[in-house]
Protein backbone atom coordinates (compact mmCIF):
# COMPACT_ATOMS: atom_id res chain seq x y z
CA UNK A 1 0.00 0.00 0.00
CA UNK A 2 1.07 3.81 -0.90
CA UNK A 3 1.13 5.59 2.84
CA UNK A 4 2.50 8.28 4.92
CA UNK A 5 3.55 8.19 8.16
CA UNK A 6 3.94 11.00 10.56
CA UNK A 7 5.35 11.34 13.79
CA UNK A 8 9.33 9.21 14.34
CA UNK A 9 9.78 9.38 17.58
CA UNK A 10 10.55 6.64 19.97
CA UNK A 11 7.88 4.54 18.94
CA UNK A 12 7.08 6.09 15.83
CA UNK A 13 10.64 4.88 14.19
CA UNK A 14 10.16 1.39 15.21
CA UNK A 15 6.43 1.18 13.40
CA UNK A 16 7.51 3.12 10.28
CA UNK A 17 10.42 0.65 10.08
CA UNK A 18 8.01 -2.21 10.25
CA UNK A 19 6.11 -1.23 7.24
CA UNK A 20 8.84 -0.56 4.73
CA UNK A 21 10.09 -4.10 5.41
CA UNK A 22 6.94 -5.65 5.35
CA UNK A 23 7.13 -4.04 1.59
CA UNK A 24 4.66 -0.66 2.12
CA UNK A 25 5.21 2.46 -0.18
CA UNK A 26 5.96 4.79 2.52
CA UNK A 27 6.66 8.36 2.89
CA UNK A 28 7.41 9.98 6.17
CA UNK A 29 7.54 12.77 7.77
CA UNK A 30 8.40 14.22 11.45
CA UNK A 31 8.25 17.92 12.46
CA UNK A 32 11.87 17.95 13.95
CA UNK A 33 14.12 17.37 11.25
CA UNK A 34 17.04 14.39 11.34
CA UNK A 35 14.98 11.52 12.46
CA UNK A 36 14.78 9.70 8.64
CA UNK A 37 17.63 8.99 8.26
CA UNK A 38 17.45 4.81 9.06
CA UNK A 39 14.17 4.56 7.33
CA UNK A 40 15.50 6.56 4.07
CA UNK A 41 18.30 3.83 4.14
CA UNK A 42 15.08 1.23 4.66
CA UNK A 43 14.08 2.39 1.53
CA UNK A 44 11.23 5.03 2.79
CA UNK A 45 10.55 8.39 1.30
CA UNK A 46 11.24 11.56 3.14
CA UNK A 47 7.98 14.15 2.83
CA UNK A 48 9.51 17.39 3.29
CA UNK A 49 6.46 18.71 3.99
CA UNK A 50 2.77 17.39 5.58
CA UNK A 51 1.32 17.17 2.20
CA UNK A 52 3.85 14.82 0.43
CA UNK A 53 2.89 12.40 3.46
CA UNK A 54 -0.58 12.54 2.45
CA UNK A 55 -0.30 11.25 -1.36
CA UNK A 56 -1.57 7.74 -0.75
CA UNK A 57 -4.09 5.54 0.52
CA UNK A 58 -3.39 6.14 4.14
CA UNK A 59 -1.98 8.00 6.58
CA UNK A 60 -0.67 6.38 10.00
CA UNK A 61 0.32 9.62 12.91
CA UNK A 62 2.30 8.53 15.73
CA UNK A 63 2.15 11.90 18.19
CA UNK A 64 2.34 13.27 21.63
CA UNK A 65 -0.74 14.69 22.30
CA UNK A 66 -3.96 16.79 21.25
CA UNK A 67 -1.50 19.79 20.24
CA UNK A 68 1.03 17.82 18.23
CA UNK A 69 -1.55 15.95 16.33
CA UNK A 70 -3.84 19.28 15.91
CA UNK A 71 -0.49 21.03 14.08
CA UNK A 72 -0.54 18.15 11.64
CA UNK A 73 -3.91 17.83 10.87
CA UNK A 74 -5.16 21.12 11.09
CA UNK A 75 -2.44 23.13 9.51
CA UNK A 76 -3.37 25.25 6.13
CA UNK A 77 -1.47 22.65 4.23
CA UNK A 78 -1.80 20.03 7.02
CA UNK A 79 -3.31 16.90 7.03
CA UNK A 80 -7.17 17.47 6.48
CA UNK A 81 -6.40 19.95 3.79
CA UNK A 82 -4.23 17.55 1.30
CA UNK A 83 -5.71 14.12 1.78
CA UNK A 84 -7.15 12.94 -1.10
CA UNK A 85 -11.18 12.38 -0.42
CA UNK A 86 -11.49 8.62 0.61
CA UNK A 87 -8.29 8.31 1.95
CA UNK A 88 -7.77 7.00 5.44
CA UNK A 89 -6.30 9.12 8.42
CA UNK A 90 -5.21 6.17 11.02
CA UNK A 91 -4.55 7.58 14.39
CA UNK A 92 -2.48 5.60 16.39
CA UNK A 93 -1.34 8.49 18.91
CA UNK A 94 -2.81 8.66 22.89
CA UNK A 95 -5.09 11.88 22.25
CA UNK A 96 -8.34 13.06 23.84
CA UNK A 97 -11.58 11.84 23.49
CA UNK A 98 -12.70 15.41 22.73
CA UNK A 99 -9.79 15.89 20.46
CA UNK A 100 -10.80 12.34 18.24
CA UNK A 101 -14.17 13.46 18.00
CA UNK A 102 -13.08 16.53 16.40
CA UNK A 103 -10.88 14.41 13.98
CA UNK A 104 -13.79 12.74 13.43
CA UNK A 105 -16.24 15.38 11.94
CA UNK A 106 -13.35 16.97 10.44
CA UNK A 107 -12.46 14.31 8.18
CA UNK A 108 -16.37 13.38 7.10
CA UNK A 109 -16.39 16.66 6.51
CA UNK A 110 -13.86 16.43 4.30
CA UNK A 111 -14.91 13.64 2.63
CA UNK A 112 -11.99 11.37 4.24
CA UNK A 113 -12.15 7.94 6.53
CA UNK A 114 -11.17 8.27 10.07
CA UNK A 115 -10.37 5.28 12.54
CA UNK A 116 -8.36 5.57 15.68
CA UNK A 117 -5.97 2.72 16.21
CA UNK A 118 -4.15 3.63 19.51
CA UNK A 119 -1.67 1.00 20.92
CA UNK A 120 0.24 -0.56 24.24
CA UNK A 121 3.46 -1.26 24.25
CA UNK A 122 7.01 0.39 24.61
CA UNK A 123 9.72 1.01 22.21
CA UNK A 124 11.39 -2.30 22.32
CA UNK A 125 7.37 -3.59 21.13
CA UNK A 126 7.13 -1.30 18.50
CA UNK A 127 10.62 -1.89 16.98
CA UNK A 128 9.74 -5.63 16.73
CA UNK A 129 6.21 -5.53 15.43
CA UNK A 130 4.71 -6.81 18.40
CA UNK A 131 2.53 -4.07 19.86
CA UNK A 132 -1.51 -4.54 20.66
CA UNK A 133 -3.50 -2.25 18.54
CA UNK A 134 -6.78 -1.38 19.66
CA UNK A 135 -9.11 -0.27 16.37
CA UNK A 136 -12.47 1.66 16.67
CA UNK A 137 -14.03 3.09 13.28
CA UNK A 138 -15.94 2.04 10.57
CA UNK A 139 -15.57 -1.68 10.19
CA UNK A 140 -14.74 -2.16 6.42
CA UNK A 141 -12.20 0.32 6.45
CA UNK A 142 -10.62 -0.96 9.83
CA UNK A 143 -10.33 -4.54 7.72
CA UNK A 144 -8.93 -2.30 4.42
CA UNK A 145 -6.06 -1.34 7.13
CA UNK A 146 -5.32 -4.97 9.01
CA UNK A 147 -2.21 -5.57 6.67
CA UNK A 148 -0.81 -2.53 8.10
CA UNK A 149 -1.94 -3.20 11.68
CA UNK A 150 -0.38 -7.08 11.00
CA UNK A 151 3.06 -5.59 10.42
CA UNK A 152 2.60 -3.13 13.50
CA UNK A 153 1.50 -5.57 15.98
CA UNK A 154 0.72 -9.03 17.38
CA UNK A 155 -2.57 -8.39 18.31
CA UNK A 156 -5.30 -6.22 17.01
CA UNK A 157 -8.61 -5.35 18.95
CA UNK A 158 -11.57 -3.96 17.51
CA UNK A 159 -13.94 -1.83 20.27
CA UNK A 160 -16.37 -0.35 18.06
CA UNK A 161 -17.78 2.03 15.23
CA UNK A 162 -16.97 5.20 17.41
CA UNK A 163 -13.00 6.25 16.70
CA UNK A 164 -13.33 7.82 20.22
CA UNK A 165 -13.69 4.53 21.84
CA UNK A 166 -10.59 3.48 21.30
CA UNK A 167 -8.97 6.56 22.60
CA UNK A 168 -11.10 5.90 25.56
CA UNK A 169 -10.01 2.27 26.14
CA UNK A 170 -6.08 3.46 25.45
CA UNK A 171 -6.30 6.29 28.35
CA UNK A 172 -8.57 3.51 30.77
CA UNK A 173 -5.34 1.32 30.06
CA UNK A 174 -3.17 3.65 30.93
CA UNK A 175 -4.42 4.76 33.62
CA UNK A 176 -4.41 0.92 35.07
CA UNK A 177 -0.90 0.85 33.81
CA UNK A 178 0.28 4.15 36.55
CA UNK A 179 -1.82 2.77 39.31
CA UNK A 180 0.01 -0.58 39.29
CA UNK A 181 3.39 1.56 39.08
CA UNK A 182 2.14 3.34 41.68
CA UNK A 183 0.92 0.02 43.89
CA UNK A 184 4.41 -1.32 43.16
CA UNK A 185 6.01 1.56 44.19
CA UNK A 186 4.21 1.31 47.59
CA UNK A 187 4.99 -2.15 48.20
CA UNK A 188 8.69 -2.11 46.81
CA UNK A 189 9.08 0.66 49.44
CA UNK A 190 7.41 -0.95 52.42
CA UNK A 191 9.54 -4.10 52.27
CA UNK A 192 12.84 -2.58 51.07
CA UNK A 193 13.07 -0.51 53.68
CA UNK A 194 12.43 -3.21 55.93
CA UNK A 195 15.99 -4.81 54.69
CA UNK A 196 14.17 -6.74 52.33
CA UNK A 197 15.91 -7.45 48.96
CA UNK A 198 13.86 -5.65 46.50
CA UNK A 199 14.70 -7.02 43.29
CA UNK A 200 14.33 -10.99 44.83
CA UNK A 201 10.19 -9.58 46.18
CA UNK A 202 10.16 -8.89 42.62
CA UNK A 203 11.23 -11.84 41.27
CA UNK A 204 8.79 -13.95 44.03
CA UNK A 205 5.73 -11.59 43.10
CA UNK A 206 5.98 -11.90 38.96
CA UNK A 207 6.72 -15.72 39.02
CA UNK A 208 3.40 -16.23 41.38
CA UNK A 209 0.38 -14.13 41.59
CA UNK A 210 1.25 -11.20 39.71
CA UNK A 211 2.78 -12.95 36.55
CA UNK A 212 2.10 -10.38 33.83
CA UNK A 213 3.85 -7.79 31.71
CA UNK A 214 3.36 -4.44 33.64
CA UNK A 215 4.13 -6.01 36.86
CA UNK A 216 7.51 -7.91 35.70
CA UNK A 217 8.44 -4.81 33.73
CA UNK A 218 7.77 -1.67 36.34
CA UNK A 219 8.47 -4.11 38.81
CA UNK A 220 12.02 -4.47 37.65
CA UNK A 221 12.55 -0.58 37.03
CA UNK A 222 11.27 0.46 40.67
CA UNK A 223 13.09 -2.49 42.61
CA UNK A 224 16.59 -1.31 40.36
CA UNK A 225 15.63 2.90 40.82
CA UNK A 226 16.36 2.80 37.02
CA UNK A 227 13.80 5.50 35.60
CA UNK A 228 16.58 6.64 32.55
CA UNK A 229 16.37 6.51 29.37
CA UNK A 230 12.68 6.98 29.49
CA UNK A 231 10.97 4.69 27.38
CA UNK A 232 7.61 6.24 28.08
CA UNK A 233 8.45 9.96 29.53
CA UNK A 234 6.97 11.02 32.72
CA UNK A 235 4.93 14.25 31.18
CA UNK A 236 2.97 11.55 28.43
CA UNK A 237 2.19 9.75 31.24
CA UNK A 238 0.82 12.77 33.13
CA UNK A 239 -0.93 13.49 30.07
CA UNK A 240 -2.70 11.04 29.62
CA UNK A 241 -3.63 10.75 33.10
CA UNK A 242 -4.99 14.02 32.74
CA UNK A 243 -7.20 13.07 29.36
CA UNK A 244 -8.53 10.13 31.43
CA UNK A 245 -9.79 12.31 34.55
CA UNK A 246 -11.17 14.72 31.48
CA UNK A 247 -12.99 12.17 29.91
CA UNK A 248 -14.14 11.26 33.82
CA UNK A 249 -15.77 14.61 34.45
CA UNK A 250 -17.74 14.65 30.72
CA UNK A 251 -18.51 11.42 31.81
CA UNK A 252 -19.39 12.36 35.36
CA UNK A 253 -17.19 9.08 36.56
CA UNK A 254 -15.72 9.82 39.81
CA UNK A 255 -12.10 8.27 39.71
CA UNK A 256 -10.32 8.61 43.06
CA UNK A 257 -7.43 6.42 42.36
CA UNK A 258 -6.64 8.95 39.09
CA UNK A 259 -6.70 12.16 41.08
CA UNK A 260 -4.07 10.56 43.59
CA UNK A 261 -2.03 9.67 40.35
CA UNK A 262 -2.64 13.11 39.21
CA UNK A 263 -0.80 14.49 42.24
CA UNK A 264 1.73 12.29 42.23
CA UNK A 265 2.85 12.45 38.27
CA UNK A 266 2.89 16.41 39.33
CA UNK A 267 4.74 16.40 42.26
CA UNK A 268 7.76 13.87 40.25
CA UNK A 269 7.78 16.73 37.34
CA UNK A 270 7.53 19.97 39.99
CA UNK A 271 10.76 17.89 41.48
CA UNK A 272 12.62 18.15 37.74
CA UNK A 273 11.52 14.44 36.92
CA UNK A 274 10.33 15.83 33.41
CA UNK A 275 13.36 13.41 31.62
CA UNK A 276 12.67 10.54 33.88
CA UNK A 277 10.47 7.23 32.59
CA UNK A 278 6.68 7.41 34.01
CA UNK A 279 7.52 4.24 36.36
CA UNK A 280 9.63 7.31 38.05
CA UNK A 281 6.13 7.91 39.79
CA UNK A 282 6.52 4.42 41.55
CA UNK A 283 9.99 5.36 43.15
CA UNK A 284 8.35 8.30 44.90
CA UNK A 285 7.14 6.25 47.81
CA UNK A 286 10.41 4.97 48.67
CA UNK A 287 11.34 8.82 49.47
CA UNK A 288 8.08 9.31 50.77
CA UNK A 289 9.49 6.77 53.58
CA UNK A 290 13.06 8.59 53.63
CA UNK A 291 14.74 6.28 52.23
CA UNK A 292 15.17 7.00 48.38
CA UNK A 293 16.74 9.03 46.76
């Protein structure tokens, strides 16, 4: 398939890189200059501008947030204004519900096909194709796109005919994702500073009842205090933290457990934790207790 893709940052990179070797037509594109450079050699195209991204069938965006993906597609020569009328705008970044409605209307307006195709996973899951997609949008053109979500990731999940939903659903996940860094956090603190080894708790807890992903992963990073390079920055995870507890109040959903991970993502970035990884959040407890860093 003839696509664009937009956005090369951590994860962005890996995905684009997926498709060219799975044998795509792809341009890209990225707002800061110098990050094409592997994907060129790939055998990609480099867009110089929004526009030459927007040429094909499709168009995958890999952003930050609501104000990174609203400079993209909302530009004069931006992403709603160049693609061609049937073409498909796949948004795969963690954005607002609000914000993916807007998409929404924007592109029917236009005459273009909208899905939202948000995913979990870090880096080292995007790189190697193995991320879980969740898909909401109109179900033909959601199957039109599952050779591009095959070469993205291992799993693809399909929530509905609402883009939105999946945006929801990514920013619920989330938000499960910083409470159990900041549960671990809690508990790594409590025993370690009883003399316990932290790292062997860890090890007994992932092999046993809490055998899964998130636990084994943010597990490992809060037991070791390693929080650098950030694989998932702390201010995305604040962010998105922040979308969920919007989408609460629309909603009218009280959510306790968010506005306690509210505070706490704040008080890590007030302290200059803006460079750290989110699971930063779960070593917070540990100086809580005084004995952390």
């Amino acid at each position: 398939m003839k696509l664009g893709f937009i956005g090369l940052g951590h994860m962005g990179a890996g995905m684009a890189a997926n498709l060219v070797r799975d044998g795509h037509d792809l341009s890209v594109f990225n707002r800061s200059p110098g990050r094409s450079g592997s994907l060129t050699a790939l055998g990609a195209h480099e867009a110089r501008t929004i526009a030459e991204a927007c040429r094909g069938a499709a168009v995958i965006t890999m952003l930050a947030d609501d104000d990174a993906a609203g400079a993209i597609a909302f530009a004069d020569e931006g992403l709603i204004a160049t693609l061609p009328k049937g073409a498909i705008h796949i948004s795969m970044s963690s954005i607002s519900v609000a914000f993916s409605k807007r998409l929404a209307q924007a592109h029917t307006e236009a005459g273009q096909r909208y899905i939202a195709a948000p995913v979990f996973g870090r880096p080292d899951m995007a790189a190697s194709g193995k991320l879980f997609i969740i898909a909401a949008g109109d179900a033909a053109t959601i199957d039109q796109c599952r050779p591009l979500f095959d070469a993205l990731g291992q799993k693809t999940s399909v929530i509905g005919e609402e883009p939105w939903a999946a945006n929801l659903v990514k920013l619920s996940g989330n938000f499960l994702q910083a409470a159990t860094i900041e549960s671990l956090g809690e508990a790594i603190a409590l025993i370690g500073k009883a003399g316990i080894d932290r790292r062997a708790y860890v090890e007994i807890l992932t092999s046993t009842v809490f055998n899964s992903p998130a636990y084994k992963i943010f597990g490992q990073l809060i037991a070791e205090g390693k929080f650098e390079p950030a694989a998932f920055a702390a201010p995305l995870g604040y962010k998105d933290i922040r979308l969920a507890l919007a989408a609460a109040e629309t909603l009218r959903v009280p959510m306790p457990m968010g506005s306690l991970l509210h505070d706490r993502f704040l008080r890590l970035l007030a302290q200059g934790g803006s460079h750290l990884d989110w699971a930063a959040v779960g070593g917070l407890a540990a100086q809580d207790a005084g004995d952390g860093p």
